[in-house]
Protein backbone atom coordinates (compact mmCIF):
# COMPACT_ATOMS: atom_id res chain seq x y z
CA UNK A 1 144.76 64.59 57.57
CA UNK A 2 145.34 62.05 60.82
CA UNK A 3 145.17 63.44 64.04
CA UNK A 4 148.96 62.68 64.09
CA UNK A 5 149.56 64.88 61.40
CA UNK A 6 146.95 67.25 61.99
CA UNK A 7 147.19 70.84 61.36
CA UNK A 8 146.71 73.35 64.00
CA UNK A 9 146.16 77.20 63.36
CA UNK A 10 146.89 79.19 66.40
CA UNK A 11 146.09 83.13 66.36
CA UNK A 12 148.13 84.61 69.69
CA UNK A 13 146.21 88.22 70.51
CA UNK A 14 146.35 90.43 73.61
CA UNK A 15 146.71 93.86 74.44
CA UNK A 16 150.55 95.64 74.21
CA UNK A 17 152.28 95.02 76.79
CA UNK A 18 151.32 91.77 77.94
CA UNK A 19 153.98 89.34 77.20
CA UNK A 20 152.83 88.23 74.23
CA UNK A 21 155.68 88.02 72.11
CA UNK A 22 157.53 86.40 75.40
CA UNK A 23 154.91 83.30 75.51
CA UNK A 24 155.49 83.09 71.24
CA UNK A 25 158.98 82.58 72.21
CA UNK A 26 158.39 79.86 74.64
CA UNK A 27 155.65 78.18 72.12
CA UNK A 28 158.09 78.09 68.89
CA UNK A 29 161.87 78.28 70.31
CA UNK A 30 162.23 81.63 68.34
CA UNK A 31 163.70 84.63 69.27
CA UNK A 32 161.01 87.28 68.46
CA UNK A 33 161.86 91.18 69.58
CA UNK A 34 160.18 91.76 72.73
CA UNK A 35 159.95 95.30 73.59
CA UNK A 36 156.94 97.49 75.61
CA UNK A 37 155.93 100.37 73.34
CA UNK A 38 152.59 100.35 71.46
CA UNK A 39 152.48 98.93 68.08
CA UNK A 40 156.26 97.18 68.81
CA UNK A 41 154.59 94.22 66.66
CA UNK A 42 153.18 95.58 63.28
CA UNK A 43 152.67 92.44 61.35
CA UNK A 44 151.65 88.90 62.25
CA UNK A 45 154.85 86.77 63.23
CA UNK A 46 154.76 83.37 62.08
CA UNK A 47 156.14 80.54 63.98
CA UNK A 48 155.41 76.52 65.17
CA UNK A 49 156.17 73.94 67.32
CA UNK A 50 155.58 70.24 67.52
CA UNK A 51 153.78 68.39 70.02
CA UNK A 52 151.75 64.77 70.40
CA UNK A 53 152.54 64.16 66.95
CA UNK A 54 151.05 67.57 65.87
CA UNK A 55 151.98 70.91 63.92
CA UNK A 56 151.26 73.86 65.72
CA UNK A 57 151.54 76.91 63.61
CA UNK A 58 151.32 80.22 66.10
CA UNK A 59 150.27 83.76 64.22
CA UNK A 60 151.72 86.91 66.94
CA UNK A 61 149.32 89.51 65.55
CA UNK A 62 149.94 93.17 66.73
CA UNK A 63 148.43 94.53 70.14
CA UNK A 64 144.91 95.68 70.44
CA UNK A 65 142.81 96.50 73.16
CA UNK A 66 139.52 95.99 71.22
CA UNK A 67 137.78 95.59 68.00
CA UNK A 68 137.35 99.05 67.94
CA UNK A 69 141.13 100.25 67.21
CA UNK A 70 141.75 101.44 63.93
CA UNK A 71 145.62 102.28 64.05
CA UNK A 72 147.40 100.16 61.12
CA UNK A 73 148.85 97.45 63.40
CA UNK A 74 145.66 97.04 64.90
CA UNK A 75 143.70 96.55 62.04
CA UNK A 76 146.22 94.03 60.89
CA UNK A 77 145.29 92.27 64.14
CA UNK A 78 141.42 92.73 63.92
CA UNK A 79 141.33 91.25 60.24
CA UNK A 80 142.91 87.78 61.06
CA UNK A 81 140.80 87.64 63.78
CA UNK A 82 137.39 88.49 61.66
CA UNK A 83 138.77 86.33 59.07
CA UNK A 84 137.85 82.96 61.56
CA UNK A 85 141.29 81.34 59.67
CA UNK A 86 142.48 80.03 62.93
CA UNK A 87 141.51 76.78 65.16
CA UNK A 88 142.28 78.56 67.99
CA UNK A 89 142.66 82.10 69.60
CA UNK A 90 144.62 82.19 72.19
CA UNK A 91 144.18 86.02 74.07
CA UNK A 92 147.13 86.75 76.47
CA UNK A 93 146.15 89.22 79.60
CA UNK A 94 148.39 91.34 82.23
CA UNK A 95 147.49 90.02 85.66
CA UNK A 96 148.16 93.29 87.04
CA UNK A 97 145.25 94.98 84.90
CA UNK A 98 143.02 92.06 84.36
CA UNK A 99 139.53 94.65 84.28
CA UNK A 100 141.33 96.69 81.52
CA UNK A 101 142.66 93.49 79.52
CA UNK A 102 139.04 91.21 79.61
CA UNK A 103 137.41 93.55 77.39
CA UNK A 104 139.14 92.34 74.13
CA UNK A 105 138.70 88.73 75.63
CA UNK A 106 134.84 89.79 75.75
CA UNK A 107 135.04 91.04 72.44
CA UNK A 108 136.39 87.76 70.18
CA UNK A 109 134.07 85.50 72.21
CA UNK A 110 131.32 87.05 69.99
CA UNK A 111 133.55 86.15 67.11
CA UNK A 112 134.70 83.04 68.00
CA UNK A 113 133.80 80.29 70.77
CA UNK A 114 137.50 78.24 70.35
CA UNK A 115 139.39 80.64 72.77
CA UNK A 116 142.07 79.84 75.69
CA UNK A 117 142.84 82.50 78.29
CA UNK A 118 146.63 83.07 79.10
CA UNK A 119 147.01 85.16 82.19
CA UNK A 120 150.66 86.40 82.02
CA UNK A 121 152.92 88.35 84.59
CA UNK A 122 151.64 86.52 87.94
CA UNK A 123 155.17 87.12 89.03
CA UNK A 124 154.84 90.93 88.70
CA UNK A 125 151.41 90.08 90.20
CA UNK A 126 152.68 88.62 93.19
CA UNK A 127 154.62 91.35 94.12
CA UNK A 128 151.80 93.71 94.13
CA UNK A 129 149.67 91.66 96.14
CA UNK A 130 147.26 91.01 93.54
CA UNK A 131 145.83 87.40 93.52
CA UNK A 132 143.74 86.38 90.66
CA UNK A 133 141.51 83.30 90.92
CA UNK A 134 141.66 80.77 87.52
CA UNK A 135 139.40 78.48 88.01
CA UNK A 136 136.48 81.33 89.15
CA UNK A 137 137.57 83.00 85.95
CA UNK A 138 137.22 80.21 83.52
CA UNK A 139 133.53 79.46 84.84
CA UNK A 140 132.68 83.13 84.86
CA UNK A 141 133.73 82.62 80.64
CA UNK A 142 133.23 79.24 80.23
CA UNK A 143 136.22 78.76 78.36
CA UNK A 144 139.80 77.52 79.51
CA UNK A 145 142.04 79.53 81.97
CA UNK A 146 145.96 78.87 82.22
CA UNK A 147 148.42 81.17 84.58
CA UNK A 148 151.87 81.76 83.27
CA UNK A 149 155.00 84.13 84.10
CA UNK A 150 156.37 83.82 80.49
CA UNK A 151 159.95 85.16 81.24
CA UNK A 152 160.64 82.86 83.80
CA UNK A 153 158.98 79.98 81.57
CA UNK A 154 156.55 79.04 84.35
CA UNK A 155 153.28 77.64 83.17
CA UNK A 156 153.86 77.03 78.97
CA UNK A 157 153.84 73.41 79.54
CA UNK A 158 150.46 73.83 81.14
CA UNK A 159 149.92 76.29 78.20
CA UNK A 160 150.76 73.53 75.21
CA UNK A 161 148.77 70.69 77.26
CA UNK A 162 145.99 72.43 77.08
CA UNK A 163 146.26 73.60 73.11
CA UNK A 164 147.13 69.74 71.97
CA UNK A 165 144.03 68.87 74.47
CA UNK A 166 141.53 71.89 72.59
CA UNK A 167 143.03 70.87 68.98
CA UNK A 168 141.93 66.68 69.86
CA UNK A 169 138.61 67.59 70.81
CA UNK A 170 139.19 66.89 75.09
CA UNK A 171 138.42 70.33 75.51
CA UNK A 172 134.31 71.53 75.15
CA UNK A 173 134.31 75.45 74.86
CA UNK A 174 130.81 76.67 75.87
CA UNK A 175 131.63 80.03 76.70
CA UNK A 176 129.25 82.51 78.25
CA UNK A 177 128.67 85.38 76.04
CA UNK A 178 128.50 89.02 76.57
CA UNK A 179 124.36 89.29 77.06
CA UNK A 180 122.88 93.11 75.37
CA UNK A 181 119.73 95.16 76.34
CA UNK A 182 116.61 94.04 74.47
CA UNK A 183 116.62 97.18 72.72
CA UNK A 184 120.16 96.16 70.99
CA UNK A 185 119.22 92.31 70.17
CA UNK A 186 115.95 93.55 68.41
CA UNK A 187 117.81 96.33 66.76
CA UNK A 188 120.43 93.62 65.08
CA UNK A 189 117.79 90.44 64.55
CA UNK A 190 115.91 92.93 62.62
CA UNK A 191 118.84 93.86 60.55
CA UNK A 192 119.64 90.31 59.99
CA UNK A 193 116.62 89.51 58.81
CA UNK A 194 116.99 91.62 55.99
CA UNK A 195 121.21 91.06 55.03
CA UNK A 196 121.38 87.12 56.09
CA UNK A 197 121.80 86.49 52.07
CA UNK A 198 124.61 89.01 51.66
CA UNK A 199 126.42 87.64 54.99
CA UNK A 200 129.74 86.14 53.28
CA UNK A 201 131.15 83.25 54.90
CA UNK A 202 133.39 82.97 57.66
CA UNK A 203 132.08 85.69 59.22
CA UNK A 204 129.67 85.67 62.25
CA UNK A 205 126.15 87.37 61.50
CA UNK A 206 125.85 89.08 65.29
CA UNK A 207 128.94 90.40 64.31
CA UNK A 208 128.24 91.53 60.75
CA UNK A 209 125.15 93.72 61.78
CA UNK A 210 127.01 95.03 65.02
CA UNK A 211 129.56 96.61 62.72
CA UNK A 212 128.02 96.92 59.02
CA UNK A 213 124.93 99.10 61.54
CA UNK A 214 127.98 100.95 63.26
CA UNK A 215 129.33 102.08 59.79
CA UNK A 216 133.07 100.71 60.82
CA UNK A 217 135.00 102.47 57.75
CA UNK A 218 137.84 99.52 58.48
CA UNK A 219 135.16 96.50 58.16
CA UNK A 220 133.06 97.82 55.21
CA UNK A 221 136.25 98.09 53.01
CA UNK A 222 137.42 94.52 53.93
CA UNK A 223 133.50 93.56 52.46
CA UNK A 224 134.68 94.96 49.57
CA UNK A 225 136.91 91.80 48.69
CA UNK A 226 134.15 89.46 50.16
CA UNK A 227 131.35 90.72 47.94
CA UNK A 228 130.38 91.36 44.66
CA UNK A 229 129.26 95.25 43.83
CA UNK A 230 125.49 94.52 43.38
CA UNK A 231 125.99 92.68 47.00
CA UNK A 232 127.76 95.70 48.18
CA UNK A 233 125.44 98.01 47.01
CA UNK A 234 122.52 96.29 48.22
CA UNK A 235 124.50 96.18 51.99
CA UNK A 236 125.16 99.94 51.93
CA UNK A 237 121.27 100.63 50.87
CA UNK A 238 119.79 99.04 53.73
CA UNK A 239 122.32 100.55 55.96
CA UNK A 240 121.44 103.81 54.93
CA UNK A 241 117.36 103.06 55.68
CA UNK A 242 117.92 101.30 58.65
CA UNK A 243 119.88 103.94 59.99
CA UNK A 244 117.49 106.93 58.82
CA UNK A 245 114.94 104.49 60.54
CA UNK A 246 117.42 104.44 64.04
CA UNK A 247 118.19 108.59 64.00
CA UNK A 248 114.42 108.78 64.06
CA UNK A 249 113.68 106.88 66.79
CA UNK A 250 116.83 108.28 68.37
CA UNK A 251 119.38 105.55 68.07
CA UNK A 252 122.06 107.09 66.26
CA UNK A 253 125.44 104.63 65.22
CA UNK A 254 127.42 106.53 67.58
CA UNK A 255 124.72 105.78 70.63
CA UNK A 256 124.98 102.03 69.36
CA UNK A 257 128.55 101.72 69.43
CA UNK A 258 128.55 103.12 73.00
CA UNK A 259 126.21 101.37 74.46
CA UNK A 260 127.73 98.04 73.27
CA UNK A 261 131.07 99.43 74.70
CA UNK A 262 130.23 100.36 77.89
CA UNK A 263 128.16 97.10 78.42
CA UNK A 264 131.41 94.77 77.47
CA UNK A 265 132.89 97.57 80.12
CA UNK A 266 130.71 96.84 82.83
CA UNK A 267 130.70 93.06 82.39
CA UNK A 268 134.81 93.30 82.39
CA UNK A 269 134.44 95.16 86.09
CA UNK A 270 131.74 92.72 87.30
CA UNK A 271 133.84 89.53 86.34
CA UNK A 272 137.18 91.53 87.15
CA UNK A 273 135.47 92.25 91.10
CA UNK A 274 134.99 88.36 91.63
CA UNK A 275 138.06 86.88 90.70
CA UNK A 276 140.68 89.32 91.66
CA UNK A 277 141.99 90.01 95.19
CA UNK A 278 142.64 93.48 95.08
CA UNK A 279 146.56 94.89 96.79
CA UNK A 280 147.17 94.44 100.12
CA UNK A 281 146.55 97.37 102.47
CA UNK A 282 150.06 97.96 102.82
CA UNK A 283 150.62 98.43 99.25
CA UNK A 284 147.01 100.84 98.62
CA UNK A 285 148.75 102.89 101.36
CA UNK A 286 151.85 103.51 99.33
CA UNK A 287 150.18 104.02 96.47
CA UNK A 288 147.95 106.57 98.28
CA UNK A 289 151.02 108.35 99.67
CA UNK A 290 152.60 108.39 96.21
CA UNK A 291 149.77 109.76 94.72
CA UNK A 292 149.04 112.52 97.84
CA UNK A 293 152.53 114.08 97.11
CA UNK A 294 153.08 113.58 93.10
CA UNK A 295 149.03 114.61 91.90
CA UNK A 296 148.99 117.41 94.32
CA UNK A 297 148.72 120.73 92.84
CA UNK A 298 150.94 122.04 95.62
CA UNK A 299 154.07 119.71 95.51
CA UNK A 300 153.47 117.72 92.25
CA UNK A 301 155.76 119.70 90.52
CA UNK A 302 158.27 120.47 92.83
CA UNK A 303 158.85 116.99 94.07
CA UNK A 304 159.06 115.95 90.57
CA UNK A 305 161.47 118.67 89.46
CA UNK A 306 163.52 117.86 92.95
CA UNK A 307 163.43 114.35 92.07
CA UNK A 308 164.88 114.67 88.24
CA UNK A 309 167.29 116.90 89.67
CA UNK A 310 168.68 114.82 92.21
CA UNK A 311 168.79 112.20 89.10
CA UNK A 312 170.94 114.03 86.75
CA UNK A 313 173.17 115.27 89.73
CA UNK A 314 174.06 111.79 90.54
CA UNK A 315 174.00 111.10 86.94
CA UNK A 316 176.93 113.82 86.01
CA UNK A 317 178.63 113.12 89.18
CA UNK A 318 178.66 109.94 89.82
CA UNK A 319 179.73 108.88 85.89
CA UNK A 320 183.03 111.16 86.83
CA UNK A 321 184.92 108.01 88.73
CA UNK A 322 184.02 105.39 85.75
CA UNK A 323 184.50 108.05 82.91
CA UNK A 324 188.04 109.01 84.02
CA UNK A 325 189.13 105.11 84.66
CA UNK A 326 187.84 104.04 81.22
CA UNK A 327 189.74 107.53 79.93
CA UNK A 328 192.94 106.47 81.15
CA UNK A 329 192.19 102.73 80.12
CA UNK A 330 191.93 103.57 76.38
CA UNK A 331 194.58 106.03 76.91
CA UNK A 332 196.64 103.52 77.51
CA UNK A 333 195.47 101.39 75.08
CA UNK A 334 195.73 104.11 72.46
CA UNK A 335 199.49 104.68 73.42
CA UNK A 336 199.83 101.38 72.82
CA UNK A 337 198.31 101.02 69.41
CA UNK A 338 199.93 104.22 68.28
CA UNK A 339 203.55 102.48 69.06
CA UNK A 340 202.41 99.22 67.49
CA UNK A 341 200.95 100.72 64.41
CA UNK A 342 204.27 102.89 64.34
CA UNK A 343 206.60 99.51 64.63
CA UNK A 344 204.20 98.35 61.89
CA UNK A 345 205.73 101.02 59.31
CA UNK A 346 202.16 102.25 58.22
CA UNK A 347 201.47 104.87 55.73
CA UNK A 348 200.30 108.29 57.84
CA UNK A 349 197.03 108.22 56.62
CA UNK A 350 196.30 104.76 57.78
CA UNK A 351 197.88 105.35 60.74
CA UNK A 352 195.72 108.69 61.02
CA UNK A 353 192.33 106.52 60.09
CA UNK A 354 192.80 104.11 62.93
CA UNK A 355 194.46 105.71 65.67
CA UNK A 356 193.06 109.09 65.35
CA UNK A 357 189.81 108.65 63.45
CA UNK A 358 188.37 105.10 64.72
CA UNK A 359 189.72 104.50 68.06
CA UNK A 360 189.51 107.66 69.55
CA UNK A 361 186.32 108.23 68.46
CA UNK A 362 185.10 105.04 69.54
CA UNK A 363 186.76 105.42 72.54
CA UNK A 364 185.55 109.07 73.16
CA UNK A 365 181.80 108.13 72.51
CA UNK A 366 182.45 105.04 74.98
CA UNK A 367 184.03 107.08 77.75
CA UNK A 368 181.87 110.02 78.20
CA UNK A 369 178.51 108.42 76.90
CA UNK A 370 178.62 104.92 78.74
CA UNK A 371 179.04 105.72 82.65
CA UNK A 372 175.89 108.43 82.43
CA UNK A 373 173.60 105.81 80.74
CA UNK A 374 174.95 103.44 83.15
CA UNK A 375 173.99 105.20 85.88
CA UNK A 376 170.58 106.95 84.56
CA UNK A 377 168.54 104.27 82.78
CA UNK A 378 168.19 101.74 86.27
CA UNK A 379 167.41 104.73 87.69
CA UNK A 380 164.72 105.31 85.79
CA UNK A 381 163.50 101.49 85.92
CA UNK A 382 163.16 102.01 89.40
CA UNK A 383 161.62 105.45 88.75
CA UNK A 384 159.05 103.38 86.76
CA UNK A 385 159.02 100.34 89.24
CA UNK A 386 157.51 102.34 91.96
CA UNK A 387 154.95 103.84 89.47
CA UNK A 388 156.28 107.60 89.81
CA UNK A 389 156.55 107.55 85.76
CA UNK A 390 153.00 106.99 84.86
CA UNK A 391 152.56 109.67 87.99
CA UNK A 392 154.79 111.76 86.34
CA UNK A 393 153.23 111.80 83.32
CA UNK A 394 149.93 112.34 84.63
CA UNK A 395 151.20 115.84 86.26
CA UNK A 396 152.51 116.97 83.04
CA UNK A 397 149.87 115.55 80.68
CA UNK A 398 148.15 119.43 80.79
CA UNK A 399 150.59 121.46 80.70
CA UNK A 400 151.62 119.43 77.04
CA UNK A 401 148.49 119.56 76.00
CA UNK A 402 148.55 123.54 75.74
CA UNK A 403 151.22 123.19 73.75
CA UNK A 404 149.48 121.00 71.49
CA UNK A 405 151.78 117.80 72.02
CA UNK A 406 150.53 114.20 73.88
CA UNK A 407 150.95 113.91 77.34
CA UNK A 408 153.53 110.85 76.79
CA UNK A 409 155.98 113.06 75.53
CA UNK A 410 156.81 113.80 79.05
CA UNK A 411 158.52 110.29 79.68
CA UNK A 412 160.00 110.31 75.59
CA UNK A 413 161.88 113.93 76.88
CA UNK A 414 162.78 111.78 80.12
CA UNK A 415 164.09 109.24 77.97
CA UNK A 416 166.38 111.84 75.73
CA UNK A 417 168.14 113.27 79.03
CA UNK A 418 169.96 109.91 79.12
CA UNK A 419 170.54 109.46 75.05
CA UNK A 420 168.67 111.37 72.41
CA UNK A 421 168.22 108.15 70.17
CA UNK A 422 166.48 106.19 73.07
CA UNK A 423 163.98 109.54 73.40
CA UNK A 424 162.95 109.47 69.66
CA UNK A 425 162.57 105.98 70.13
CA UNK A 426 160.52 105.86 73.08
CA UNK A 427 157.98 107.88 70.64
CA UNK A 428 156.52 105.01 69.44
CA UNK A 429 154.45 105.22 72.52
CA UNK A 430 152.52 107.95 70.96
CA UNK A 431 149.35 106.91 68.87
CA UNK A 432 148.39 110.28 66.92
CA UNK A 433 151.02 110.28 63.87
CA UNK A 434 151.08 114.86 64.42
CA UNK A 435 151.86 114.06 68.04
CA UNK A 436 154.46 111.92 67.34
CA UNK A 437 156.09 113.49 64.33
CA UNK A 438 156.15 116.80 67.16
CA UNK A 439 157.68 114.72 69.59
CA UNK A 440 160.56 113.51 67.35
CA UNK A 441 161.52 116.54 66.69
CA UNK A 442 161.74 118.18 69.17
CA UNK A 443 163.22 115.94 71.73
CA UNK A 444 165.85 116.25 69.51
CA UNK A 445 167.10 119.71 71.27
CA UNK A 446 166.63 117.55 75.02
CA UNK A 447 170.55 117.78 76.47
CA UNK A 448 171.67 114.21 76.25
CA UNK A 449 174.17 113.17 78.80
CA UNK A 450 176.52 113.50 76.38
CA UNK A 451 176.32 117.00 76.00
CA UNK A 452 175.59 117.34 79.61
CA UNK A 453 179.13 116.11 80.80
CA UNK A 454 181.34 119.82 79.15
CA UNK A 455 184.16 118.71 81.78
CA UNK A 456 185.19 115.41 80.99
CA UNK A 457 184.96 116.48 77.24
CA UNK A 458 187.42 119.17 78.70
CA UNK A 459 189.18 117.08 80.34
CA UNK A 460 189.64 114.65 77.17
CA UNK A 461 190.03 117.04 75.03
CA UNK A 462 192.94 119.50 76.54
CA UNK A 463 194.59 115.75 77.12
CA UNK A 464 194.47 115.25 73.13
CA UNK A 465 196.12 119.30 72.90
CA UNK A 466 198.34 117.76 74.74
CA UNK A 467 199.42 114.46 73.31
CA UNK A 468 199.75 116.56 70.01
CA UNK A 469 201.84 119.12 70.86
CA UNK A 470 204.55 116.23 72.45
């Protein structure tokens, strides 16, 4: 194939939450969902672009923070990146949490040298003072380093310059590679030494013995399909001796797999401590404050409670003025449509379908339900701007766990007060499928606003008596 029409397979990966599906957007010209719940993308997207004459086909594989996941989306994302299909992995990061995001970046450099680092949300960044230095970054990895702000489409340009640049050969990726104890490097060339045969291809042998020694359920299935059962057996032989050999010694699999995570943990917070200018002092003193009043014992609670009280009082209150304008609006309208529908010569029970069932139903629903959410939803953006959510959340986390449910069900019940279906939603947030299945239902029995507003359904619905009985 010429370079013109070359072929270029691009596998987008980065934790949840960072913009990813917001930079495939700007890459292809598609419309993917973007949402901010965990798992929101649960199979790899598929999209492409054109550029310099070549065809750019972008994969938007699920969320993951590391290799180490083993929820279903993230295991969809793990196997395309074991399965070394693409030309390029590009890795998408949050600016904001750089220390948290690097370790997955740390973790498909042993896979893979052919990796570009997007560093997304600058502009949410900026405004907390954090100020994260590129070019520092990309020699600390050795491998390219581009800044964007996705939703404001700042930075792709850069983005796709430097993919057409990596894909033609311009770009030399040497990156610097996550360096083990002794102990560990003996412990998997000696393992190699006695699987290289069985190692299929595609697949890199540091790799293979790092996870085959670990006894990762998720990878030793995917062997399955890559070997034949005499191969297999062979594998799961020497697994079992060399791991007898390791308890003895005292190197269990478990004592492997955490030494190898805390080591990509420490060499995130090294490289995150260089090239990232932490918040200004103004902002560390806020965030002190905050975190004085809503993590102390003492007023945690109360201020919280105060606060989401204050919040549904404006809520019921303040939705009054707009519910009784859009009342009398479809009212109005409804007089209106009865008259026409009248002048019309109708049969009664179409008459009775539209005027009584549909549009007063619809207009019902709009009336009382639309001025609450209205008002409580930016509320809580703000809520969660400030960072009194997470804070929230963190207060309640115990007091959920005695009852057996996750901690993030705090926020999903938050959710419910303003609509029911947007707090059964919000469970997605919830990894452990009990947790979650608890959370669904019983957020369920959260008072809506809907069923928090009993006057204006009063109001409505002596109005309708009314109307009737004229």
């Amino acid at each position: 194939m010429s370079p013109k029409n070359k072929e270029v397979i691009i596998g987008l990966a980065g934790n949840p939450n960072t913009g990813k599906s917001t930079v495939f957007n700007h890459l292809t010209g598609l419309k993917q969902h973007t949402g901010n719940w965990s798992g929101k993308t649960v199979t790899n997207t598929k999209g492409s672009f054109f550029l310099e004459g070549m065809h750019c086909i972008v994969y938007d594989l699920p969320g993951i923070y590391s290799l180490f996941s083993d929820s279903a989306e993230e295991c969809c994302a793990k196997e395309f990146i074991c399965s070394a299909k693409t030309d390029i992995m590009l890795v998408v990061l949050d600016a904001t949490s750089l220390e948290r995001n690097l370790t997955l970046v740390l973790h498909i450099l042993e896979l893979t040298e052919r990796v570009i680092l997007c560093i997304n949300l600058m502009d949410e960044a900026e405004k907390k003072g954090i100020i994260v230095d590129s070019k520092k970054l990309s020699e600390k990895l050795g491998i390219p380093v581009i800044c964007t702000s996705a939703r404001a489409g700042k930075g792709i340009e850069e983005l796709k310059k430097t993919i057409i640049d990596a894909a033609n050969g311009k770009i030399i990726f040497s990156p610097n590679k996550t360096i083990f104890s002794e102990k560990m490097e003996k412990i998997w060339n000696d393992f190699l030494k006695q699987i290289k045969h069985i190692i299929p291809e595609g697949i890199v042998p540091k790799y293979f013995a790092m996870e085959v020694l670990e006894g990762d359920n998720w990878f030793l299935t995917m062997l399955c399909s890559k070997l034949d059962l005499i191969q297999m057996q062979e594998l799961l032989a020497r697994q079992e001796a060399e791991e007898v050999f390791l308890t003895k010694k005292g190197d269990t699999k478990e004592k492997l797999k955490e030494e190898k995570s805390i080591t990509f943990l420490k060499r995130s917070q090294e490289i995150a401590k260089e090239v990232v200018t932490e918040k200004t002092e103004e902002a560390k003193k806020r965030e002190r404050f905050l975190d004085n009043i809503f993590l102390s014992k003492k007023t945690g609670i109360p201020v919280m409670l105060a606060l989401l009280g204050l919040i549904f009082w404006i809520t019921i209150v303040g939705a009054n003025v707009p519910s009784n304008v859009l009342m009398e609006l479809f009212w109005n309208v409804g007089e209106k449509l009865g008259v026409f529908l009248k002048w019309c010569a109708v049969p009664d029970w179409f008459y009775g379908i539209v005027k009584d069932g549909i549009f007063l139903t619809v207009s019902w629903v709009v009336a009382v339900m639309l001025p609450p959410m209205a008002i409580f939803f930016p509320f809580f953006t703000i809520l969660e701007d400030f960072g009194l959510l997470p804070r929230i959340a963190f207060h309640m986390d115990g007091l959920f766990q005695k009852a057996h449910t996750h901690g993030k069900q705090a926020l999903t019940m938050c959710m419910g007060f303003g609509c029911n279906s947007a707090g059964v939603t919000a469970c997605r947030i919830i990894n452990s499928p009990r947790e979650r299945l608890i959370a669904i239902l019983t957020n369920n029995f959260v008072p809506c606003n809907g069923r928090l507003a009993p006057p204006l359904l009063w109001q409505f619905f002596v109005a309708f008596l009314k109307h009737k009985m004229i």
